[in-house]
PDB file of N, CA and C in Angstrom:
ATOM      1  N   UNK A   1      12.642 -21.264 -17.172  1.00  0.00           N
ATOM      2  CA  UNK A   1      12.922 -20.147 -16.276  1.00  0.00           C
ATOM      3  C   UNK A   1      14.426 -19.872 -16.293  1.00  0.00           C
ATOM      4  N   UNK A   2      14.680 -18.107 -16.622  1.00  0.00           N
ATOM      5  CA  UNK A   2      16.275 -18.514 -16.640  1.00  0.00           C
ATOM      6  C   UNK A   2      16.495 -17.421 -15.247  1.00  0.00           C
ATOM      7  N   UNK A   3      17.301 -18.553 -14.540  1.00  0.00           N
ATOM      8  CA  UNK A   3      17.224 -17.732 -13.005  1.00  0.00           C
ATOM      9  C   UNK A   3      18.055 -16.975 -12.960  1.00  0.00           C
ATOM     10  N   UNK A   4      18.915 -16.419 -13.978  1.00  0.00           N
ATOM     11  CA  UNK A   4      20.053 -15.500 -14.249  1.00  0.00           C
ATOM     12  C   UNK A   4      18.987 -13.753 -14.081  1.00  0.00           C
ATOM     13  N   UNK A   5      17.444 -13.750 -14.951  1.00  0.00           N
ATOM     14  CA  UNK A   5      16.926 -12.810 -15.050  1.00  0.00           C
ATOM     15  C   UNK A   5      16.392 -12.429 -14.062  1.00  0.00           C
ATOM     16  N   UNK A   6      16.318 -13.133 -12.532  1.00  0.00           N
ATOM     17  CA  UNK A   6      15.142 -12.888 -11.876  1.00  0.00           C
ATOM     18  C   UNK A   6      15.993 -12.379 -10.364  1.00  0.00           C
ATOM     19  N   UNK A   7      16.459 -11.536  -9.818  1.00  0.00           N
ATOM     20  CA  UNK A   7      16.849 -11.312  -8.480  1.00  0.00           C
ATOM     21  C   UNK A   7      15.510 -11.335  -7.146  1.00  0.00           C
ATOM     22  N   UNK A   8      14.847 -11.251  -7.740  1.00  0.00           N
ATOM     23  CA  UNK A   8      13.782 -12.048  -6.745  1.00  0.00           C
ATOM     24  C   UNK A   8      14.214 -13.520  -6.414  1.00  0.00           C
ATOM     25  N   UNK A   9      14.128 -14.383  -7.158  1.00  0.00           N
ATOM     26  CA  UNK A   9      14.613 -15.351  -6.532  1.00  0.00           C
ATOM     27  C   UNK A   9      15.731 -15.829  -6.382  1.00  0.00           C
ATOM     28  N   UNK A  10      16.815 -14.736  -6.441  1.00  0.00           N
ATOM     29  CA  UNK A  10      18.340 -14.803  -5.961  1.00  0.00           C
ATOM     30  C   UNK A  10      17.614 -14.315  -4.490  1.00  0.00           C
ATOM     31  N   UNK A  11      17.365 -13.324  -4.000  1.00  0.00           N
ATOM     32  CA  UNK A  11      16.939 -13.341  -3.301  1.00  0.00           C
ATOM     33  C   UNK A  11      15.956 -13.879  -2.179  1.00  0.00           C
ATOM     34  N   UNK A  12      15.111 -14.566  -2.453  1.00  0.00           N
ATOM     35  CA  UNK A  12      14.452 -15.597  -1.911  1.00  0.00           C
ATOM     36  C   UNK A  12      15.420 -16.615  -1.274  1.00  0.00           C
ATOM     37  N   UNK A  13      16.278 -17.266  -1.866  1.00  0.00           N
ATOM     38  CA  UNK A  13      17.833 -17.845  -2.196  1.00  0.00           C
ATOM     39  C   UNK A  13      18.479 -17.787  -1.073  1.00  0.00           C
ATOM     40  N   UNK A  14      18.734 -16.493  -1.085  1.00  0.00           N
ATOM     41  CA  UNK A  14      19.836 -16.372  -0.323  1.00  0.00           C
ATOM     42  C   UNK A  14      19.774 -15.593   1.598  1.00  0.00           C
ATOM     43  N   UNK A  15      18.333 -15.289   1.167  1.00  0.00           N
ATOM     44  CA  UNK A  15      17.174 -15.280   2.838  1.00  0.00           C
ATOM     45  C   UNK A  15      17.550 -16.217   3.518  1.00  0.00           C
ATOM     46  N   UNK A  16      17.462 -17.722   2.564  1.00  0.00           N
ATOM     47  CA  UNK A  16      17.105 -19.097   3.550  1.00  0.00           C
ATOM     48  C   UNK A  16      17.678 -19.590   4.082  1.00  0.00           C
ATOM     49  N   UNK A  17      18.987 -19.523   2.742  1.00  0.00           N
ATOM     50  CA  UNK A  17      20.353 -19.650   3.381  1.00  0.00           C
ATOM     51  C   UNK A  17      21.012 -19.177   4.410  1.00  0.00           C
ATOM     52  N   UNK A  18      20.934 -17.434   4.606  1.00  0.00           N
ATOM     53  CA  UNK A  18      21.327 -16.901   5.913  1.00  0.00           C
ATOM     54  C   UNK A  18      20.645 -17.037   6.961  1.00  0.00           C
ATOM     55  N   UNK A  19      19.412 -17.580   7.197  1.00  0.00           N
ATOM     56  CA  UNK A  19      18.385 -18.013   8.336  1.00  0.00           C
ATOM     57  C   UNK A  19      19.109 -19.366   8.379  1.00  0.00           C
ATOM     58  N   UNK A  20      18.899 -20.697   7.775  1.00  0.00           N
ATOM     59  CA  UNK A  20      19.546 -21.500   7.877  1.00  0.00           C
ATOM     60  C   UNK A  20      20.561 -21.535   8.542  1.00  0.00           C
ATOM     61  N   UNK A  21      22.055 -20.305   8.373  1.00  0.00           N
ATOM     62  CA  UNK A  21      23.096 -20.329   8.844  1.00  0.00           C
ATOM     63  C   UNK A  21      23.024 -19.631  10.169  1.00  0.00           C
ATOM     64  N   UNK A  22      22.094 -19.014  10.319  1.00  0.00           N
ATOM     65  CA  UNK A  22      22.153 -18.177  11.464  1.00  0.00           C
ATOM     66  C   UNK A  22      21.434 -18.975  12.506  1.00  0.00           C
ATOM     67  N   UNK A  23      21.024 -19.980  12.252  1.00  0.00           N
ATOM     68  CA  UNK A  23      20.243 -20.863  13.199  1.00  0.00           C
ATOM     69  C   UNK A  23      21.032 -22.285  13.109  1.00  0.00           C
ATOM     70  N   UNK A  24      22.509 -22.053  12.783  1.00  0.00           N
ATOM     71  CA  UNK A  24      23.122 -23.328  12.972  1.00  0.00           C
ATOM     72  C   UNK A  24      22.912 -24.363  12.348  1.00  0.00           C
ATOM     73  N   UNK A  25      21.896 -24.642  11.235  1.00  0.00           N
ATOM     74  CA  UNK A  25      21.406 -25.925  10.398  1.00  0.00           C
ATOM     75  C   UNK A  25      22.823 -25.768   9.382  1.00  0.00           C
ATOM     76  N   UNK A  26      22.353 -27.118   8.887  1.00  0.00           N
ATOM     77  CA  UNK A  26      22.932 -27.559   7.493  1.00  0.00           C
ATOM     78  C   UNK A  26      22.205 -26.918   6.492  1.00  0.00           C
ATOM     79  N   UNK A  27      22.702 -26.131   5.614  1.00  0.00           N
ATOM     80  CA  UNK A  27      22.742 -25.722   4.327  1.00  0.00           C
ATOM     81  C   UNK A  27      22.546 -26.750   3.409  1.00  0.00           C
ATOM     82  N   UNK A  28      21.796 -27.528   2.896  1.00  0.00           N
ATOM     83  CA  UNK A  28      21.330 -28.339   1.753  1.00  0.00           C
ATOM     84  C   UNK A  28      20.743 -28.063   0.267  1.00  0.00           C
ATOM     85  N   UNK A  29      20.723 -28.516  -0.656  1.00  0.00           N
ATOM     86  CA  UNK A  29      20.008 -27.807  -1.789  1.00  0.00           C
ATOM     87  C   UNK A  29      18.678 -27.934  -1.583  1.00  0.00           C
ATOM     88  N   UNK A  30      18.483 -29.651  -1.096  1.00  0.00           N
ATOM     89  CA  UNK A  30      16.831 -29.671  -1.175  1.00  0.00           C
ATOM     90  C   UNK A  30      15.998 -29.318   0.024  1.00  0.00           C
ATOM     91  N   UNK A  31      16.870 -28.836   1.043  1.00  0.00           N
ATOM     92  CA  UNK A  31      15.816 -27.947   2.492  1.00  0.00           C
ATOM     93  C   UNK A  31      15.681 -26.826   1.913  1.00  0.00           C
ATOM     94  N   UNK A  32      16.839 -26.063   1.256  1.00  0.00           N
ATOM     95  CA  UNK A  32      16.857 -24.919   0.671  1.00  0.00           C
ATOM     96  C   UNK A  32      15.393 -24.703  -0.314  1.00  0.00           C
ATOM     97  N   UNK A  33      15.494 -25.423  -1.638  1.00  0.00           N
ATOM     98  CA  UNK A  33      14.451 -26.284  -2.375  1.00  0.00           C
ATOM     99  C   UNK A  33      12.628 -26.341  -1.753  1.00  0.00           C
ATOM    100  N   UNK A  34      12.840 -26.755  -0.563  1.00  0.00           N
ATOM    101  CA  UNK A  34      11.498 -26.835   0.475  1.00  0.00           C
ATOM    102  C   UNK A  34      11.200 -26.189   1.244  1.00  0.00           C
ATOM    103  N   UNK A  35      12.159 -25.142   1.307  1.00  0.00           N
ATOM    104  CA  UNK A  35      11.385 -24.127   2.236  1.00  0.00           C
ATOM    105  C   UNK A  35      11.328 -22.543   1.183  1.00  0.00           C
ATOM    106  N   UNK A  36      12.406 -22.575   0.028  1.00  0.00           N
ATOM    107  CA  UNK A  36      11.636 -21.784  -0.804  1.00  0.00           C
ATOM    108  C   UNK A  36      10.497 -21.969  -1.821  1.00  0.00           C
ATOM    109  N   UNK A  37      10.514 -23.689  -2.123  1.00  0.00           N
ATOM    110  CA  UNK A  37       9.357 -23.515  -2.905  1.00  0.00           C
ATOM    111  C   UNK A  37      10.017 -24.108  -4.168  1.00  0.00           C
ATOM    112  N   UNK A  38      11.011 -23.893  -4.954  1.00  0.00           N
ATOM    113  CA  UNK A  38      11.445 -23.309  -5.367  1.00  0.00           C
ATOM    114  C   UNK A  38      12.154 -24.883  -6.450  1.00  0.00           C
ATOM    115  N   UNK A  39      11.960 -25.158  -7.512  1.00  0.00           N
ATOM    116  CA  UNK A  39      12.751 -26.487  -7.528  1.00  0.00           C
ATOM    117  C   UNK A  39      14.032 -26.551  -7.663  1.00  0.00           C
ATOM    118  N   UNK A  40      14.300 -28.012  -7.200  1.00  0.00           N
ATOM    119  CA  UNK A  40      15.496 -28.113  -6.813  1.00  0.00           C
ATOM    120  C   UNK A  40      16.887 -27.758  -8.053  1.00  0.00           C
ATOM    121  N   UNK A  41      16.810 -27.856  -8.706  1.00  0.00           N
ATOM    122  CA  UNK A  41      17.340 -27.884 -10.323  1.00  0.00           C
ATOM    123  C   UNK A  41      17.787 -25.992 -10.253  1.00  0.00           C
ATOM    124  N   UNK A  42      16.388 -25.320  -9.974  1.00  0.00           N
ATOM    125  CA  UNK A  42      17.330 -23.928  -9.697  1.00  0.00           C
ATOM    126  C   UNK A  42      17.482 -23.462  -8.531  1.00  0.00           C
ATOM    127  N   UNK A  43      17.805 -24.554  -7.349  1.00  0.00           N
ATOM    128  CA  UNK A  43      18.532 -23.994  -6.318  1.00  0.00           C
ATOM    129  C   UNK A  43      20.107 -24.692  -6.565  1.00  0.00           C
ATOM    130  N   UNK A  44      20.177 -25.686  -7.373  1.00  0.00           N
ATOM    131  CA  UNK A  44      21.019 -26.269  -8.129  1.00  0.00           C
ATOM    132  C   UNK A  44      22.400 -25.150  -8.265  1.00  0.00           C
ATOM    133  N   UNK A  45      21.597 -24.865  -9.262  1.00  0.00           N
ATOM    134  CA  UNK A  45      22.008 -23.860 -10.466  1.00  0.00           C
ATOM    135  C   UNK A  45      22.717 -22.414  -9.494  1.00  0.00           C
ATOM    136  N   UNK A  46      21.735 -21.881  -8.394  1.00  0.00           N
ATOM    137  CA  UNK A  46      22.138 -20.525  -7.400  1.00  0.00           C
ATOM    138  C   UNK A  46      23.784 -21.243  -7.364  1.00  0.00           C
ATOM    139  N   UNK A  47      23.957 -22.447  -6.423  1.00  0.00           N
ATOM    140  CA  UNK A  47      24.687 -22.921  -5.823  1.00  0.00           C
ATOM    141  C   UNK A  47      26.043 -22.713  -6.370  1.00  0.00           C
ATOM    142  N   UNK A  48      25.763 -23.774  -7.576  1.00  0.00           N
ATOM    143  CA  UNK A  48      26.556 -23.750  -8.511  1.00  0.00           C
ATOM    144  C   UNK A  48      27.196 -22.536  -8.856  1.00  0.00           C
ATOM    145  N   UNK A  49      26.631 -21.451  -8.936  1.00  0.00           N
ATOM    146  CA  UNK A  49      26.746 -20.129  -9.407  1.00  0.00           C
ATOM    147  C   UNK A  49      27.617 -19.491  -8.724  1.00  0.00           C
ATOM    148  N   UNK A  50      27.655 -19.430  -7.560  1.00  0.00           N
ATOM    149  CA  UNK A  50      28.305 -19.515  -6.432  1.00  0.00           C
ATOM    150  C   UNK A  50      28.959 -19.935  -5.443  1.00  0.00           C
ATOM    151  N   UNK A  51      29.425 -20.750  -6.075  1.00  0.00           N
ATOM    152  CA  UNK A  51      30.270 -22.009  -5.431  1.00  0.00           C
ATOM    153  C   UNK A  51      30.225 -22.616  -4.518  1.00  0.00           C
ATOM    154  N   UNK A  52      28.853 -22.769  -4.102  1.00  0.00           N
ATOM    155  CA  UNK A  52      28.510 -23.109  -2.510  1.00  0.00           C
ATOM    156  C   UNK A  52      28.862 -24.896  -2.649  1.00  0.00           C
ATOM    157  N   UNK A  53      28.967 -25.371  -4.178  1.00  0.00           N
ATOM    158  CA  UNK A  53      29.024 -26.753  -3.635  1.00  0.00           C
ATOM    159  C   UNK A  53      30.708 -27.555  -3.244  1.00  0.00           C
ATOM    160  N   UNK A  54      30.177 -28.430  -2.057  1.00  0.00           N
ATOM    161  CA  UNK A  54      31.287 -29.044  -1.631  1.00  0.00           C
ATOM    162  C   UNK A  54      31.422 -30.562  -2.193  1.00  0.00           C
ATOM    163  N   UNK A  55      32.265 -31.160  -2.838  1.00  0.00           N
ATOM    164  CA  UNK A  55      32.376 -32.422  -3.193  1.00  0.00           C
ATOM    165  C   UNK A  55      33.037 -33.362  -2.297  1.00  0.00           C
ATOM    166  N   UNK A  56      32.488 -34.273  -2.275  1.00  0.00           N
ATOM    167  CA  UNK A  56      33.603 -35.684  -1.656  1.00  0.00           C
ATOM    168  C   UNK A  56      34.390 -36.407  -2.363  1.00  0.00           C
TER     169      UNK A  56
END
């Protein structure tokens, strides 16, 4: 699946995330991952894409 072709599930994506944020949770890959469905590898990849990840 190359998730570059599909704005459906950029979209799906980025729903969960703003519900997530708008309800005060933590932003995670794999809640993200479980509540779209969606595996984790290309919620990975959104993230990545977008620099959502934070390192320690």
């Amino acid at each position: 699946m190359n998730i570059n072709e599909s704005n459906e599930i950029y979209g799906r994506i980025t729903r969960v995330i703003n519900e997530l944020k708008m309800s005060r949770q933590s932003v995670t890959i794999f809640k993200v991952s479980e509540l779209t469905g969606l595996e984790p590898f290309v919620v990975f990849q959104y993230f990545y894409e977008k620099g959502l990840l934070r390192g320690k």
